[in-house]
N, C-alpha and C. Protein backbone atom coordinates (compact mmCIF):
# COMPACT_ATOMS: atom_id res chain seq x y z
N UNK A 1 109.48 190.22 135.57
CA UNK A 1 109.89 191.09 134.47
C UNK A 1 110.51 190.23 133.37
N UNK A 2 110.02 190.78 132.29
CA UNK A 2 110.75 189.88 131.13
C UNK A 2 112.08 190.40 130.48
N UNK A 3 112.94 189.46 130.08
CA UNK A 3 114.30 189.63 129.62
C UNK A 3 114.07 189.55 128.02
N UNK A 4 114.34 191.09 127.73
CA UNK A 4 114.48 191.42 126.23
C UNK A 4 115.63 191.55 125.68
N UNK A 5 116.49 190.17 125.81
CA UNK A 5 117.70 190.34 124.97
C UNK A 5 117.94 188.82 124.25
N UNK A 6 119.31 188.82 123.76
CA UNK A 6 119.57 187.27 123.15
C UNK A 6 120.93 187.43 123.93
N UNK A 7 121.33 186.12 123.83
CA UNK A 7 122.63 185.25 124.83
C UNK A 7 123.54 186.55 124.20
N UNK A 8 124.71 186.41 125.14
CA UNK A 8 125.75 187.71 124.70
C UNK A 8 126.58 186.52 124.52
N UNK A 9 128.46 186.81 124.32
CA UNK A 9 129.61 185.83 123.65
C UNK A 9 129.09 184.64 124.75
N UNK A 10 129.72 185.35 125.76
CA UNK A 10 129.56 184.34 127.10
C UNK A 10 128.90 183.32 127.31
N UNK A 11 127.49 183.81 127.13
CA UNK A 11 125.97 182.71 127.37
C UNK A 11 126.48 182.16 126.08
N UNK A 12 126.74 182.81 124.98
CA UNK A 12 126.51 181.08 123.51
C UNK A 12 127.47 180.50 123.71
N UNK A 13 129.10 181.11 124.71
CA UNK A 13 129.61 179.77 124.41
C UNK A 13 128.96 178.90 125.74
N UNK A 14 128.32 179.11 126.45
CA UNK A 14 128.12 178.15 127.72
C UNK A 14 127.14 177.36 126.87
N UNK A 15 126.50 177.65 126.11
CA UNK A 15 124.86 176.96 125.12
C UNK A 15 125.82 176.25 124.25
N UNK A 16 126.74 176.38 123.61
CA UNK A 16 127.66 175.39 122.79
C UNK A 16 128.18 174.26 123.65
N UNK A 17 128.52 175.03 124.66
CA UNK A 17 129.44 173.95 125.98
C UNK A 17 128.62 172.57 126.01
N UNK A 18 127.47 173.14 126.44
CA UNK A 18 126.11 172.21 127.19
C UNK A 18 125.73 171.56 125.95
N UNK A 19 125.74 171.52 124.61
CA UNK A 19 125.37 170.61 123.89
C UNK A 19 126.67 170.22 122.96
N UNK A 20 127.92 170.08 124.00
CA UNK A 20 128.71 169.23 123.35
C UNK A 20 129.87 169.76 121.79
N UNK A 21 129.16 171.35 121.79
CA UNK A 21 129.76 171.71 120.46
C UNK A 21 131.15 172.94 120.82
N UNK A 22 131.93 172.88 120.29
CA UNK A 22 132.95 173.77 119.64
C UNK A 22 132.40 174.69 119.72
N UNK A 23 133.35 175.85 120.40
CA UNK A 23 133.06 177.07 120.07
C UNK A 23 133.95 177.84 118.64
N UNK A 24 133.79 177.26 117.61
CA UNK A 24 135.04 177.55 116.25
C UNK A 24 134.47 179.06 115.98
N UNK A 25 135.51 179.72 115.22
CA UNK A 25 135.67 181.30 114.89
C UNK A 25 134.22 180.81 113.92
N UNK A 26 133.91 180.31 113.90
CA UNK A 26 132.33 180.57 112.46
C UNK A 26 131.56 180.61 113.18
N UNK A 27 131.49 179.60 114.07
CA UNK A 27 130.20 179.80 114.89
C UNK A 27 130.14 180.67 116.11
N UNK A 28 131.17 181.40 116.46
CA UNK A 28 131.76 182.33 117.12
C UNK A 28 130.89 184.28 115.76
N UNK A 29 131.52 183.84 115.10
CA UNK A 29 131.59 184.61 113.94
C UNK A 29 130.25 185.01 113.38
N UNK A 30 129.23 184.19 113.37
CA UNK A 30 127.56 183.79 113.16
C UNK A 30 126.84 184.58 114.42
N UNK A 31 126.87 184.12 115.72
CA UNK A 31 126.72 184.74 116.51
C UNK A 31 126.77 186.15 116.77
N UNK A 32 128.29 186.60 116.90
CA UNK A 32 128.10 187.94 116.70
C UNK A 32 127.33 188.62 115.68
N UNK A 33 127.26 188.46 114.42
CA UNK A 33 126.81 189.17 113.24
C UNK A 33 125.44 188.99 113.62
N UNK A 34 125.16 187.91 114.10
CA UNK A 34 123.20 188.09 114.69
C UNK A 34 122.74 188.84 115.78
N UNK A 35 123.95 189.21 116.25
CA UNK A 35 123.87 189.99 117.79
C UNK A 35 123.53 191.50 116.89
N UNK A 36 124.43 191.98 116.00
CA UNK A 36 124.42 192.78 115.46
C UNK A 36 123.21 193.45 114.60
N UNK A 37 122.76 192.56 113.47
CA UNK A 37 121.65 192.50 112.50
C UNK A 37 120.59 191.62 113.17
N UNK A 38 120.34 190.80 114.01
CA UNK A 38 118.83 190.81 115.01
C UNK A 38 117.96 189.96 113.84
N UNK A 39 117.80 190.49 113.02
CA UNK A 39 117.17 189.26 112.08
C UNK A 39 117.68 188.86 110.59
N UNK A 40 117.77 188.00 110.30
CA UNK A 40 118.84 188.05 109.16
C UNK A 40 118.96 186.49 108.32
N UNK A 41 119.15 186.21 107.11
CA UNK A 41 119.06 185.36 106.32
C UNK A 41 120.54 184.83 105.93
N UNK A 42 120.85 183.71 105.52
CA UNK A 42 122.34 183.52 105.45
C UNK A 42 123.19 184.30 104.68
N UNK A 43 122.79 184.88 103.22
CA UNK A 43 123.35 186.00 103.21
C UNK A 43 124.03 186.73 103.56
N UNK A 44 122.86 187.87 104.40
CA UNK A 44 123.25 189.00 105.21
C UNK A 44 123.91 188.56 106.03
N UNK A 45 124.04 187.50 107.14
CA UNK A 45 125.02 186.81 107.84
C UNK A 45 126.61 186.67 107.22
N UNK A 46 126.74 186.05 106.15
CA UNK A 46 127.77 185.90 105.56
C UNK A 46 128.59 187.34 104.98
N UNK A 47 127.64 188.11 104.35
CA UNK A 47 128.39 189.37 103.98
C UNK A 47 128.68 190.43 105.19
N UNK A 48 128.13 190.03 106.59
CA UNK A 48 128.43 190.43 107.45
C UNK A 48 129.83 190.50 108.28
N UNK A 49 129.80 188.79 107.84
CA UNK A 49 130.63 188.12 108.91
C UNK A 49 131.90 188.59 107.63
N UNK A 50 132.08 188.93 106.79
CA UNK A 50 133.23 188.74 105.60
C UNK A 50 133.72 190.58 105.55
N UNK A 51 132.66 191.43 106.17
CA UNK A 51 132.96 192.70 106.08
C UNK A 51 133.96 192.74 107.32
N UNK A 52 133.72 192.21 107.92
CA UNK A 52 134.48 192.21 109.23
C UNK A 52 135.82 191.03 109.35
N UNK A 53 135.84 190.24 108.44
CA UNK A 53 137.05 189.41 107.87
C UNK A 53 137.22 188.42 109.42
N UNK A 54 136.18 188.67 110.12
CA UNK A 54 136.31 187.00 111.27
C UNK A 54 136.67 186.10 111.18
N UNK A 55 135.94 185.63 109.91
CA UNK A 55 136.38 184.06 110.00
C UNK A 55 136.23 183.63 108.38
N UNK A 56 136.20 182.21 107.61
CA UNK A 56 136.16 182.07 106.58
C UNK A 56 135.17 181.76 106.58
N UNK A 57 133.75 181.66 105.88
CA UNK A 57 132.66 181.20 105.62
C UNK A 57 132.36 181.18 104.42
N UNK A 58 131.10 180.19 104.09
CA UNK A 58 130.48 180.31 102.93
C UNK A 58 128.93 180.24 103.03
N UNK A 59 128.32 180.60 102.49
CA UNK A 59 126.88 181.11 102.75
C UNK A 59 126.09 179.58 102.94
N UNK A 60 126.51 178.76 102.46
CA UNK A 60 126.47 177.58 102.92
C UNK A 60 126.93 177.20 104.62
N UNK A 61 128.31 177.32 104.86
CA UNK A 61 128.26 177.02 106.47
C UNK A 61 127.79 178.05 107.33
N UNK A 62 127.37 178.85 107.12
CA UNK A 62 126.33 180.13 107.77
C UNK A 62 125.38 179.30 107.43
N UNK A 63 124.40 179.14 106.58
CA UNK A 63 123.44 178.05 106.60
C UNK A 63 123.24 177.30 107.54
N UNK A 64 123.91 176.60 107.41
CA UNK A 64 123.69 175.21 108.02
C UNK A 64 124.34 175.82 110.07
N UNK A 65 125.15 177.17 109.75
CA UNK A 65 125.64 177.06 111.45
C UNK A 65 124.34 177.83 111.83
N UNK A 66 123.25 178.47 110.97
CA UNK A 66 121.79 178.94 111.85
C UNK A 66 120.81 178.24 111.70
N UNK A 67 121.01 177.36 110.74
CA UNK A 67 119.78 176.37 110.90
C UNK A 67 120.33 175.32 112.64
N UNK A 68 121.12 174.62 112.75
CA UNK A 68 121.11 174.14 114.06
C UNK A 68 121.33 174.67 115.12
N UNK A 69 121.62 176.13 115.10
CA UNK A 69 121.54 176.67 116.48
C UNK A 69 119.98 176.91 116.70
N UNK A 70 118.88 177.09 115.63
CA UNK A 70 117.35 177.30 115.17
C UNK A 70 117.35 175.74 116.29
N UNK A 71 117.67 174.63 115.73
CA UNK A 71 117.13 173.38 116.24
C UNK A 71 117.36 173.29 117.63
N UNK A 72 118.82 174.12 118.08
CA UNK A 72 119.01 173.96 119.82
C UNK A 72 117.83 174.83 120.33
N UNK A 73 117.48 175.81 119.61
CA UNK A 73 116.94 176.72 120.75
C UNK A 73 117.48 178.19 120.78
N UNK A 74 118.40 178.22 120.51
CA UNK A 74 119.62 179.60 120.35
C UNK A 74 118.90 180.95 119.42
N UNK A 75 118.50 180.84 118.26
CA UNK A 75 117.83 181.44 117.06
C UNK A 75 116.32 181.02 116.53
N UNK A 76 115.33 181.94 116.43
CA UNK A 76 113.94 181.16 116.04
C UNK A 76 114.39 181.61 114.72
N UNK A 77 113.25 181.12 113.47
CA UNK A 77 113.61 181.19 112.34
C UNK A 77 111.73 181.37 111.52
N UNK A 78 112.10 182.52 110.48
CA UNK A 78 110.76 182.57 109.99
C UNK A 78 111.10 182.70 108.55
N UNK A 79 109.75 182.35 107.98
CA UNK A 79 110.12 182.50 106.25
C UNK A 79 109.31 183.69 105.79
N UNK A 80 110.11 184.58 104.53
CA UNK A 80 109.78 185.60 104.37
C UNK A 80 109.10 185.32 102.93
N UNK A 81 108.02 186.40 102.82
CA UNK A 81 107.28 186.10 101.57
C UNK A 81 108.02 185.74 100.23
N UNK A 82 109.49 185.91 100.37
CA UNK A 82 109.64 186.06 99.01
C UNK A 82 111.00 184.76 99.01
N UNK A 83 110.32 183.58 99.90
CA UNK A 83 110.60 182.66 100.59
C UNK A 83 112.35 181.97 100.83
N UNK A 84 112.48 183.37 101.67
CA UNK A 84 114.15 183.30 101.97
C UNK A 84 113.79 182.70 103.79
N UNK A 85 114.52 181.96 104.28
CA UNK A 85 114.78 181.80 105.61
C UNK A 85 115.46 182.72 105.95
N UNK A 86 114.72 183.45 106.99
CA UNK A 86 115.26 184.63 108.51
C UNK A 86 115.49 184.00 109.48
N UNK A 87 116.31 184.00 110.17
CA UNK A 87 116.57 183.59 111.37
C UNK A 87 116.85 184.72 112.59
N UNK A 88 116.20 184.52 113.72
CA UNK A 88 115.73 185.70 114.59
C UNK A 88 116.73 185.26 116.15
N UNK A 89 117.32 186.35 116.62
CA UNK A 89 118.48 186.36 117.37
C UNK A 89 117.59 185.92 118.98
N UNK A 90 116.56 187.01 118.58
CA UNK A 90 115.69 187.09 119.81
C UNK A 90 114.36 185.75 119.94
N UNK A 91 114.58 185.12 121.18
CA UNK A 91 113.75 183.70 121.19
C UNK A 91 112.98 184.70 122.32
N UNK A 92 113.03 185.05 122.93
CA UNK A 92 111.36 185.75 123.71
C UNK A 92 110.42 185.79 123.26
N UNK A 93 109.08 185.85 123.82
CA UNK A 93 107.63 186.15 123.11
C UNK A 93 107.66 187.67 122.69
N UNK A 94 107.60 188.01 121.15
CA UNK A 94 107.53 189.04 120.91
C UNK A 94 106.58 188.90 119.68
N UNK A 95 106.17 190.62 118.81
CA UNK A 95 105.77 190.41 117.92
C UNK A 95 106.70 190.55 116.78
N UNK A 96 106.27 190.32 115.53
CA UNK A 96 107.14 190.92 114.38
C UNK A 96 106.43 191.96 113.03
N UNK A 97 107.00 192.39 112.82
CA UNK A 97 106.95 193.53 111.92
C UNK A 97 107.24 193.44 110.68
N UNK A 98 106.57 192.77 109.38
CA UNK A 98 107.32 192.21 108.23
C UNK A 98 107.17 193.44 107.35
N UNK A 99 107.85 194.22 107.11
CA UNK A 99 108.03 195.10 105.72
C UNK A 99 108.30 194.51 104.64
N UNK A 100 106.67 194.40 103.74
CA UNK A 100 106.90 193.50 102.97
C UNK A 100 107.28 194.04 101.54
N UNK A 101 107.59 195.39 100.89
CA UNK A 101 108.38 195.99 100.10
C UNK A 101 110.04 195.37 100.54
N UNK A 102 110.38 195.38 101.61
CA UNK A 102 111.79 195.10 101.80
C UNK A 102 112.49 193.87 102.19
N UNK A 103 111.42 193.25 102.76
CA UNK A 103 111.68 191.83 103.49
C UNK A 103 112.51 191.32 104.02
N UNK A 104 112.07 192.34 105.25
CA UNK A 104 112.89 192.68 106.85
C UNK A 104 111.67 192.21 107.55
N UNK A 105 112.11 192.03 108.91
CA UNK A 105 111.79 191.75 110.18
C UNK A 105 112.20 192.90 110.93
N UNK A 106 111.05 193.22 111.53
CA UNK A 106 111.64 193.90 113.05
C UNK A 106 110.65 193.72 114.31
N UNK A 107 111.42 194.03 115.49
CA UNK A 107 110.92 193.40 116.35
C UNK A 107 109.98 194.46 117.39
N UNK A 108 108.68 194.14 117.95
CA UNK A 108 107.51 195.04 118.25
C UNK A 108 107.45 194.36 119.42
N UNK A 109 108.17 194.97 120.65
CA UNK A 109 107.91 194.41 122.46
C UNK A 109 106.55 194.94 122.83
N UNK A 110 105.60 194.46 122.96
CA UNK A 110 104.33 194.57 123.63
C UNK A 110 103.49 193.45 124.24
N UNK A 111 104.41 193.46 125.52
CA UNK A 111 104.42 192.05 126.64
C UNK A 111 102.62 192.25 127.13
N UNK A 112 102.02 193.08 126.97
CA UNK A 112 100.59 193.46 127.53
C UNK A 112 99.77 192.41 126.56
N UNK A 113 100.07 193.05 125.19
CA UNK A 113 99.74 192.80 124.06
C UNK A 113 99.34 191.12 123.74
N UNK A 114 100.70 190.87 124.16
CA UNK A 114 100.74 188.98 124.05
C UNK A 114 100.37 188.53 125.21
N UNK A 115 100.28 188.62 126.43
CA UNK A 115 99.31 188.30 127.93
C UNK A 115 97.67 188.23 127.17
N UNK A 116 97.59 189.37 126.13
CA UNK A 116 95.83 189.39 126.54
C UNK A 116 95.48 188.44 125.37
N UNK A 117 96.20 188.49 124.20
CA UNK A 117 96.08 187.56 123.36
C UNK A 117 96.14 185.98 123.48
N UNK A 118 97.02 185.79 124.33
CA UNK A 118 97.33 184.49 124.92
C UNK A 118 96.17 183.72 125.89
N UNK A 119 95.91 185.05 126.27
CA UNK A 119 94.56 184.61 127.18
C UNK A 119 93.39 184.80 126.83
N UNK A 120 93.34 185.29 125.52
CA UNK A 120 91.93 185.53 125.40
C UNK A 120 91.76 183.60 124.57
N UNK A 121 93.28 183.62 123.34
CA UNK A 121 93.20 182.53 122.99
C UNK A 121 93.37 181.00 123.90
N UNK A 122 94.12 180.73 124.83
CA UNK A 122 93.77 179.91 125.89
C UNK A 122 92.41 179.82 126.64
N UNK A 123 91.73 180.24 126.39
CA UNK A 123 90.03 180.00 126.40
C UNK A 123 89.11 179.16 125.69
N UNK A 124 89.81 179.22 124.04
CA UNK A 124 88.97 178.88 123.04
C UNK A 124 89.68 177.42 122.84
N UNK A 125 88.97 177.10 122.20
CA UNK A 125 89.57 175.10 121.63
C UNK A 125 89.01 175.34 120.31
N UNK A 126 90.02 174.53 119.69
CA UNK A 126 89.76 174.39 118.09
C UNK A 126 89.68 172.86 117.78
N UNK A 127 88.53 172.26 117.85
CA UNK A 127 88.37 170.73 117.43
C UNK A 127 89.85 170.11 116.65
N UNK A 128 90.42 168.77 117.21
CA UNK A 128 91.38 168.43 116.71
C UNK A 128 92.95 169.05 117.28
N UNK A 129 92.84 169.98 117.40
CA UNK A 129 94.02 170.75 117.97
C UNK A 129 94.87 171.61 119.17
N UNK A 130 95.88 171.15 119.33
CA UNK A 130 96.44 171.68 120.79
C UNK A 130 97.09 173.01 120.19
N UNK A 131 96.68 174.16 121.06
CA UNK A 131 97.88 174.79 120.73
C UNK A 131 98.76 175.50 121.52
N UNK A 132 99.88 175.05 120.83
CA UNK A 132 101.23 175.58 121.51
C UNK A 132 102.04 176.43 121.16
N UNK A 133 101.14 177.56 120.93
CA UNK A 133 101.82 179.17 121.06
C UNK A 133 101.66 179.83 120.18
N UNK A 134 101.56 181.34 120.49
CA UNK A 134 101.32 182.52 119.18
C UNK A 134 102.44 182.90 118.73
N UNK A 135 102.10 183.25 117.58
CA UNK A 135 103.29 183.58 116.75
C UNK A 135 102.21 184.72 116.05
N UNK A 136 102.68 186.01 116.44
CA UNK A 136 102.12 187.27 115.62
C UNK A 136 102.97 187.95 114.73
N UNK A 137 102.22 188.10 113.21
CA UNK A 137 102.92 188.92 112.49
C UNK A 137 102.03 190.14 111.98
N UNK A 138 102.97 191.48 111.89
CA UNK A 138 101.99 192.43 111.39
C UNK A 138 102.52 192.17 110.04
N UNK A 139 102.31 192.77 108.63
CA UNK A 139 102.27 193.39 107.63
C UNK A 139 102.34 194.23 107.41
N UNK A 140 103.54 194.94 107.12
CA UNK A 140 103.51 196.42 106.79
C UNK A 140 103.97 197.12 105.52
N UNK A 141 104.08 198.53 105.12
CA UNK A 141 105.32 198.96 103.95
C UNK A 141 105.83 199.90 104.44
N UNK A 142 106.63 200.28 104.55
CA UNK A 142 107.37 201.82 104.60
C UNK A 142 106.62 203.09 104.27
N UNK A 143 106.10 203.79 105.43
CA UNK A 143 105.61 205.31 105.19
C UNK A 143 106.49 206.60 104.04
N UNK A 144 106.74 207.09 104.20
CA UNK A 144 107.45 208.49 103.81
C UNK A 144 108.05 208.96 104.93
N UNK A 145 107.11 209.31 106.26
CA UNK A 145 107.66 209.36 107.32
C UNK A 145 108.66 208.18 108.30
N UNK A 146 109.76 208.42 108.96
CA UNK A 146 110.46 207.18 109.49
C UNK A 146 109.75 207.03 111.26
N UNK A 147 108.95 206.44 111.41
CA UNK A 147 108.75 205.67 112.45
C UNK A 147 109.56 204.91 113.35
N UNK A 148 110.32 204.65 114.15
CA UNK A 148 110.32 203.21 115.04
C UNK A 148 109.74 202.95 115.99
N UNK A 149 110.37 201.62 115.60
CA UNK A 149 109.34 200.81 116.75
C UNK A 149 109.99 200.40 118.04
């Protein structure tokens, strides 16, 4: 069975522990607000983390504290058409959902979905190239009607 969540306080500070880093109120502070908003750009991180008066930040050390948790492993990170860096809470194989009027992310669990894709593509070879992993995005806009997913 697959685990559809991201690290809770606990697990990131043990993932900080293990690579040597500080658990400081920002990067304490970053964390939560991604636990919260699930996909999110430094920004929305920062005006997050400042509504809630956690810690001191600047959209700069939100920056730079999700770009290297991106490099541990902690946060994947995608670029949005209107070429802002997202950074995604959830590292599982999933799909994504880009609403591209709004330029959000959301996240589409269909573990069937990525098995048959994975396997239909682990069959084929592409001259020159290894590949190491799908990354699916839909394209979407906002109905009239509210959907979730």
């Amino acid at each position: 069975m697959t685990t559809h969540r991201c690290p809770n306080m606990d697990e990131f500070k043990a993932i900080l522990k293990k690579h040597s880093l500080k658990a400081t109120p920002q990067r304490l502070a970053v964390h939560e607000a991604m636990m919260t908003l699930g996909h999110a750009c430094a920004d929305m991180v920062t005006e997050a983390i400042k509504e809630k008066a956690t810690a001191k930040v600047t959209v700069a050390s939100v920056y730079n504290i999700l770009t290297h948790m991106a490099m541990l492993g902690v946060y994947n990170y995608r670029l949005s058409a209107n070429n802002k860096m997202y950074f995604d809470v959830n590292t599982f194989k999933h799909i994504h959902l880009y609403d591209q009027e709004n330029h959000m992310f959301r996240d589409v669990i269909d573990d069937d979905l990525i098995k048959l894709i994975e396997s239909h593509l682990g069959r084929k070879r592409f001259k020159g190239y290894k590949v190491e992993g799908v990354d699916i995005q839909l394209l979407g806009r906002p109905t009239r009607k509210k959907y979730t997913v």
